[in-house]
Protein backbone atom coordinates (compact mmCIF):
# COMPACT_ATOMS: atom_id res chain seq x y z
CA UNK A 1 -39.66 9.71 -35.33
CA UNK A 2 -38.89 13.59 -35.80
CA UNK A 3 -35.56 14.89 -37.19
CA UNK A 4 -35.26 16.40 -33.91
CA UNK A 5 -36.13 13.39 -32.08
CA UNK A 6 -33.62 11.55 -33.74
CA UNK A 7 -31.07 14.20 -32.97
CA UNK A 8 -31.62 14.41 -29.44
CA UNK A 9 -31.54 10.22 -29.24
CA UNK A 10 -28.51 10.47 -31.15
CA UNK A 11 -26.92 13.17 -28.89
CA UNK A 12 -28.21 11.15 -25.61
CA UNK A 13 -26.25 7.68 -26.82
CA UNK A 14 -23.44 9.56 -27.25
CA UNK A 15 -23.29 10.91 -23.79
CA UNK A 16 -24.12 7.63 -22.57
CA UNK A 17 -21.10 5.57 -24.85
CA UNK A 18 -18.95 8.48 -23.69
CA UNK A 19 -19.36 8.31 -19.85
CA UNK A 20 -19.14 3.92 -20.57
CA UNK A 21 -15.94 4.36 -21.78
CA UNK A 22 -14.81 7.29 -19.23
CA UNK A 23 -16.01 5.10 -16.89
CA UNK A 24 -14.69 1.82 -17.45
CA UNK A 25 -11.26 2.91 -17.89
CA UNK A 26 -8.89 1.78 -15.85
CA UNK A 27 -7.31 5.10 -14.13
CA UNK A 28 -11.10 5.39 -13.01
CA UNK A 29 -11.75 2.02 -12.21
CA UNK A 30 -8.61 1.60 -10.07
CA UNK A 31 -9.39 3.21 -6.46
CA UNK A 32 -6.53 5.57 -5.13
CA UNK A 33 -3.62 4.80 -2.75
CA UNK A 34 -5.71 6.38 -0.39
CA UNK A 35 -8.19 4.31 -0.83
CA UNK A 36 -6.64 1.25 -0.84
CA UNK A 37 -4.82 2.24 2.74
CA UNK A 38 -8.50 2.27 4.42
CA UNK A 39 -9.57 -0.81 2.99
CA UNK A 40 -6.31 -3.13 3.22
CA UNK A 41 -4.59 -1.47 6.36
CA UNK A 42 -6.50 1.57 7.93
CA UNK A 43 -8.65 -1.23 10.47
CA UNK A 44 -5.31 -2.10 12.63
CA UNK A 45 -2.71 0.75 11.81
CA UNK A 46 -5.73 3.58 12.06
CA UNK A 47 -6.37 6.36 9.56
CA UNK A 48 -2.98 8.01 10.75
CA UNK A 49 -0.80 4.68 10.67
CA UNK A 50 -0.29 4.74 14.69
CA UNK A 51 -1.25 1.29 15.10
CA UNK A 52 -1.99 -0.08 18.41
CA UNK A 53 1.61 -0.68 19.74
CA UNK A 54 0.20 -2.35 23.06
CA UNK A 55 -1.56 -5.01 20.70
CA UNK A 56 1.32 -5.86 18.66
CA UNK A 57 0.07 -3.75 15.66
CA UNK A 58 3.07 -1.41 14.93
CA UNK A 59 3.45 2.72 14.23
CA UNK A 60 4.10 2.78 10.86
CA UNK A 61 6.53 5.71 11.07
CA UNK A 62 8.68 3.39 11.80
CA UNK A 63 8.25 1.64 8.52
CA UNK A 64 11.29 3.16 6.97
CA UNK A 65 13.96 1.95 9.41
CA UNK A 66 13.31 -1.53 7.62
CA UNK A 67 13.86 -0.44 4.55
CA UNK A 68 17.92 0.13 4.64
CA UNK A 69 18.83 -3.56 4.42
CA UNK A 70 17.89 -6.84 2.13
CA UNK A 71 16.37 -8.53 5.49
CA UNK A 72 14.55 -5.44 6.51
CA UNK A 73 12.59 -4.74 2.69
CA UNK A 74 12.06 -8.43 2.67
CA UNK A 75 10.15 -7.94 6.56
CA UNK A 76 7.66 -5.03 5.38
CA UNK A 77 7.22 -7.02 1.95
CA UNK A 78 5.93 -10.38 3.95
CA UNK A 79 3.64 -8.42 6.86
CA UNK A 80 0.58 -9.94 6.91
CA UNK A 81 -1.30 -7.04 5.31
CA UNK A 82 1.02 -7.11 2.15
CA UNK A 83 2.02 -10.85 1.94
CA UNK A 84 -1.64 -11.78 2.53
CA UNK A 85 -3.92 -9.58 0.90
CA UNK A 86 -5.00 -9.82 -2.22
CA UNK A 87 -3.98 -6.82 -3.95
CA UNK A 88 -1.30 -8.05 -7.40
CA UNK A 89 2.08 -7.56 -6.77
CA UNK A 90 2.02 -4.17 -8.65
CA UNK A 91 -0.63 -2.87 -6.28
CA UNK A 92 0.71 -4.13 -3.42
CA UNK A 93 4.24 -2.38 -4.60
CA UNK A 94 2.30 0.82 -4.79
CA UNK A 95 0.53 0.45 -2.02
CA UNK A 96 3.77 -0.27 0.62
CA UNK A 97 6.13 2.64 -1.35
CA UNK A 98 2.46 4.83 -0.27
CA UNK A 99 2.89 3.61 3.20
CA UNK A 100 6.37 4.59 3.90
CA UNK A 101 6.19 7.67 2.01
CA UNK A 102 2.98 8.74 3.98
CA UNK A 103 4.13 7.86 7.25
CA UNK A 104 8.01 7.08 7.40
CA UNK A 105 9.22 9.69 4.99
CA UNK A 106 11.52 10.88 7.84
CA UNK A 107 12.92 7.16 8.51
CA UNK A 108 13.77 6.39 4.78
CA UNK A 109 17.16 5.83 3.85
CA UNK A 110 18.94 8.71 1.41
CA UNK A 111 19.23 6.19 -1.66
CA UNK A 112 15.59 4.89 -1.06
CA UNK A 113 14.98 2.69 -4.28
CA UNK A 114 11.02 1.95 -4.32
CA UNK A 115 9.46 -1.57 -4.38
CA UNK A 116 8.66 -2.94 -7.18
CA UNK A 117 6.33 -5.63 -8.19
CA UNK A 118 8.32 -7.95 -9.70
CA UNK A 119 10.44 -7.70 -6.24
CA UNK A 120 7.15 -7.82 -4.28
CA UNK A 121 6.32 -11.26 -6.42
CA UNK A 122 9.70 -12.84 -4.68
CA UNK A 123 9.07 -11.61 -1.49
CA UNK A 124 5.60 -12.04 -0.92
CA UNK A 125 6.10 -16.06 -1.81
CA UNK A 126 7.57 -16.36 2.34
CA UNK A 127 5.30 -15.07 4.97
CA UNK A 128 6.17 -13.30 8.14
CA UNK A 129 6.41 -15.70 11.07
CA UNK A 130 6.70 -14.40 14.49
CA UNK A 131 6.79 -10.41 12.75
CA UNK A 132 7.33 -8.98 16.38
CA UNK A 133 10.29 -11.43 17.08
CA UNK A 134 11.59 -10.56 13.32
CA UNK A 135 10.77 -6.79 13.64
CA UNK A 136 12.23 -6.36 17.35
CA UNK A 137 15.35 -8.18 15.71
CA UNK A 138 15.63 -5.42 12.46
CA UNK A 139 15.43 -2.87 14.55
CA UNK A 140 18.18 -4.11 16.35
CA UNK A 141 20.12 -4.46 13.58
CA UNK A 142 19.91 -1.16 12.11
CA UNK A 143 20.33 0.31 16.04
CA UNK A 144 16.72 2.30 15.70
CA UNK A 145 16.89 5.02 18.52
CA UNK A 146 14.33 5.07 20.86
CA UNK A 147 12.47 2.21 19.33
CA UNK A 148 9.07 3.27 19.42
CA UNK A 149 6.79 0.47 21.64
CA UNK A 150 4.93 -2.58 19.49
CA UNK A 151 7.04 -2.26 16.43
């Protein structure tokens, strides 16, 4: 083998070890909030989070009226798509503080204080039962005006 032939090898392994290691990083490796949405939530709330109210399968910019009270975080932290998927806690944390910031922003409380993982670990341990009963009953409870249908 050449001088140059060893060169160009040599500059070709590099590239490769280099685009291994870009690769396998985790900030590349980990798909985007965005991402995540489609896969884990997009098929019933929709690309835009409008659910499909007459279904049961609630707007999600009404997500933020929940998120006022101790009962309310606990309700959007044991939905079926957070409680039940398997995103990690962490994830999931990201994932539902994405949700209400995408679509809600307008229904968040001033002092909003962000989930957390280690919160979402607690919560996620109970599951919603009867969510529309349970939502229907939070929104009552904070006195949401004009309660948008299928909550």
């Amino acid at each position: 083998m050449t001088l140059t032939e060893k060169s160009l090898l040599l500059l070709f392994f590099r590239k490769e070890v280099l685009a291994f290691f870009l690769l396998a990083s985790p900030a590349a490796a980990e798909p985007s909030l965005l991402t995540t949405y489609t896969l884990h939530c997009s098929g019933c709330h929709g690309t835009q989070g409008a659910g499909v109210p007459e279904k049961g399968i609630p707007n999600l910019a009404d997500a933020g009226l929940y998120a006022d009270t101790p009962e309310g975080r606990a309700y959007l932290a044991q939905v079926p798509g957070i409680s039940q998927s398997r995103l990690d806690n962490e994830t999931a944390a990201r994932m539902l503080n994405y949700v209400l910031r995408r679509f809600s922003a307008g229904n968040l409380p001033a002092g909003f204080r962000p989930y957390t993982g280690a919160e979402l670990a607690v919560l996620r341990t109970h599951k919603a039962s009867d969510a529309a009963r349970r939502r229907q009953a939070l929104l009552a409870q904070v006195g949401a005006p004009g309660q948008r249908g299928g909550r």
